[in-house]
Protein backbone atom coordinates (compact mmCIF):
# COMPACT_ATOMS: atom_id res chain seq x y z
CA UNK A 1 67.14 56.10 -40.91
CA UNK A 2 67.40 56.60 -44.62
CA UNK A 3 69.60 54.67 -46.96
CA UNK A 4 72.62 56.75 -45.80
CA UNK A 5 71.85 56.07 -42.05
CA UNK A 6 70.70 52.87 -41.05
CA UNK A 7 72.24 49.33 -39.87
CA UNK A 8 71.99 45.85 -42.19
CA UNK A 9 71.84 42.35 -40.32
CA UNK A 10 71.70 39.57 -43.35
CA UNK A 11 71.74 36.56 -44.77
CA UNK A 12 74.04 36.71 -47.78
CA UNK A 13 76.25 34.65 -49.96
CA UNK A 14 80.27 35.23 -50.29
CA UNK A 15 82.22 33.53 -52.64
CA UNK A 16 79.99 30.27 -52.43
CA UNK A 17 79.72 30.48 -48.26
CA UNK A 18 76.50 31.26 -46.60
CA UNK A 19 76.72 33.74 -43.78
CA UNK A 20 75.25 36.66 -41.84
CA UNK A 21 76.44 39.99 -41.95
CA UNK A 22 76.17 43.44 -39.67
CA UNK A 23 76.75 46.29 -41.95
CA UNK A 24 76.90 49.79 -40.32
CA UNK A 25 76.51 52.45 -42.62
CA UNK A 26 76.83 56.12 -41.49
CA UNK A 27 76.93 58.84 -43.83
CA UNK A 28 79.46 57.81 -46.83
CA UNK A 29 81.34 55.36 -44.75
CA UNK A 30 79.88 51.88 -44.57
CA UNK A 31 81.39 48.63 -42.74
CA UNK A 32 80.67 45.09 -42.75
CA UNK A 33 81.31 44.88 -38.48
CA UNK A 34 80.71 41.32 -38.32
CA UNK A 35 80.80 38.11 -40.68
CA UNK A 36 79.57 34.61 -39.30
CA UNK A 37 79.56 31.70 -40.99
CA UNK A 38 75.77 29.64 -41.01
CA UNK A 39 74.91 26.56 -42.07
CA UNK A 40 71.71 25.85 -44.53
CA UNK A 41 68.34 26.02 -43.42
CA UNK A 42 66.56 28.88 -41.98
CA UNK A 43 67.94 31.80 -40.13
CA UNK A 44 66.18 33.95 -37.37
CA UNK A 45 67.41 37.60 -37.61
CA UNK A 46 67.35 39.70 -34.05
CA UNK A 47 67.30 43.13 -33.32
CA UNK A 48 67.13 44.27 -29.76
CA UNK A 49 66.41 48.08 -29.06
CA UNK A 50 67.67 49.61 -26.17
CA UNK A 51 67.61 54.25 -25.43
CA UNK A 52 71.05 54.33 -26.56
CA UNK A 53 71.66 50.76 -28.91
CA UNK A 54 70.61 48.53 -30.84
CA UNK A 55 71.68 45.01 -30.23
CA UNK A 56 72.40 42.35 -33.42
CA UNK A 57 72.01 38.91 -33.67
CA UNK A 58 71.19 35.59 -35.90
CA UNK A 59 70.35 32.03 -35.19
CA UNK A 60 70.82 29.29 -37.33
CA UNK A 61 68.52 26.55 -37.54
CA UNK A 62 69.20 24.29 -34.02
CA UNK A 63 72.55 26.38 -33.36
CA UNK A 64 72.76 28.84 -30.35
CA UNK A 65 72.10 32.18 -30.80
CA UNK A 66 75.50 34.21 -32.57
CA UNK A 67 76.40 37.90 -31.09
CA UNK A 68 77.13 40.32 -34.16
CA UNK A 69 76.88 43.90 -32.34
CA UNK A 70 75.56 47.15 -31.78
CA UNK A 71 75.20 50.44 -33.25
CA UNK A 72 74.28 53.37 -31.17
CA UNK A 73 70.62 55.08 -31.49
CA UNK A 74 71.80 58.67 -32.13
CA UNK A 75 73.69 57.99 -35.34
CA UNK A 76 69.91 57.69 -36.61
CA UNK A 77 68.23 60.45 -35.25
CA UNK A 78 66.91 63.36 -37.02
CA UNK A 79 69.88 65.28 -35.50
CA UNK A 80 72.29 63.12 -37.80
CA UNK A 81 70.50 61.34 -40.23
CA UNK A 82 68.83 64.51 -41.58
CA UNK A 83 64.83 64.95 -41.51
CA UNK A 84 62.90 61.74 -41.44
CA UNK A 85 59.89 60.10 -39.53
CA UNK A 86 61.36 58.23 -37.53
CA UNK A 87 63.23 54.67 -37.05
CA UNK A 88 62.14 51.91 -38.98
CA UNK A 89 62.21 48.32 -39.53
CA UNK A 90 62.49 46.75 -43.24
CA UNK A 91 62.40 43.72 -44.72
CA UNK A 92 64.55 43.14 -48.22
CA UNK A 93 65.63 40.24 -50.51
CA UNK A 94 67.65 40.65 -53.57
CA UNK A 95 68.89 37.71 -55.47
CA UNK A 96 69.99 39.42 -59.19
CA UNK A 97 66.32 38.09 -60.47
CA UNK A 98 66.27 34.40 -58.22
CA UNK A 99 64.15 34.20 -55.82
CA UNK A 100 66.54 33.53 -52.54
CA UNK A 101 64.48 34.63 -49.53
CA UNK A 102 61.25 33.21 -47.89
CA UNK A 103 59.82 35.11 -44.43
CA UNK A 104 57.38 32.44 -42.88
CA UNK A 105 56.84 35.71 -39.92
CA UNK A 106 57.81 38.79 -38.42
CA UNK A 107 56.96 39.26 -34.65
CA UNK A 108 57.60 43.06 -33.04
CA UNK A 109 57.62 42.93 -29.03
CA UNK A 110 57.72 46.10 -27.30
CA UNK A 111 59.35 45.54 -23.58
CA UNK A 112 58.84 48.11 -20.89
């Protein structure tokens, strides 16, 4: 994962509408995969990790959970990405100097 391998799930603005995003980005090509539309209030962000894919999905504040996608494991190994350490899970917020973004927790589970 580097930041020409890697997969975006977010909370963004578009032309005035709050919604969440799935952005795959492999190499030079890069795709928004999946726009929903969200109300205000907080959103939980989900990423579920299986051998071969990663799962994506967002919940709105009182709504049922929304289905965004997957993206496949391999496109982020060392074999494609290039020479890295290893997977990796960030946290960002960019709001062109306004402070937009608030994480009140992060919780990792690992499942056997």
């Amino acid at each position: 994962m580097n930041e020409h391998h890697h997969y975006e799930v977010a909370v963004r603005q578009e032309d005035g509408v709050r919604c969440v995003i799935l952005r795959r980005r492999i190499g030079l090509l890069s795709a928004v995969v999946a726009r929903r539309l969200v109300g205000p209030g907080p959103v939980d962000l989900r990423v579920d990790a299986e051998e071969d894919w990663y799962h994506f999905s967002a919940r709105a504040h009182g709504d049922a959970r929304i289905e965004l996608g997957a993206g496949e494991t391999a496109y982020l190994s060392t074999e494609t990405a290039g020479g890295f350490t290893g997977v990796y899970l960030g946290l960002y917020a960019s709001g062109a100097g306004h402070p937009r973004a608030a994480w009140d927790w992060f919780d990792y589970q690992p499942v056997d």
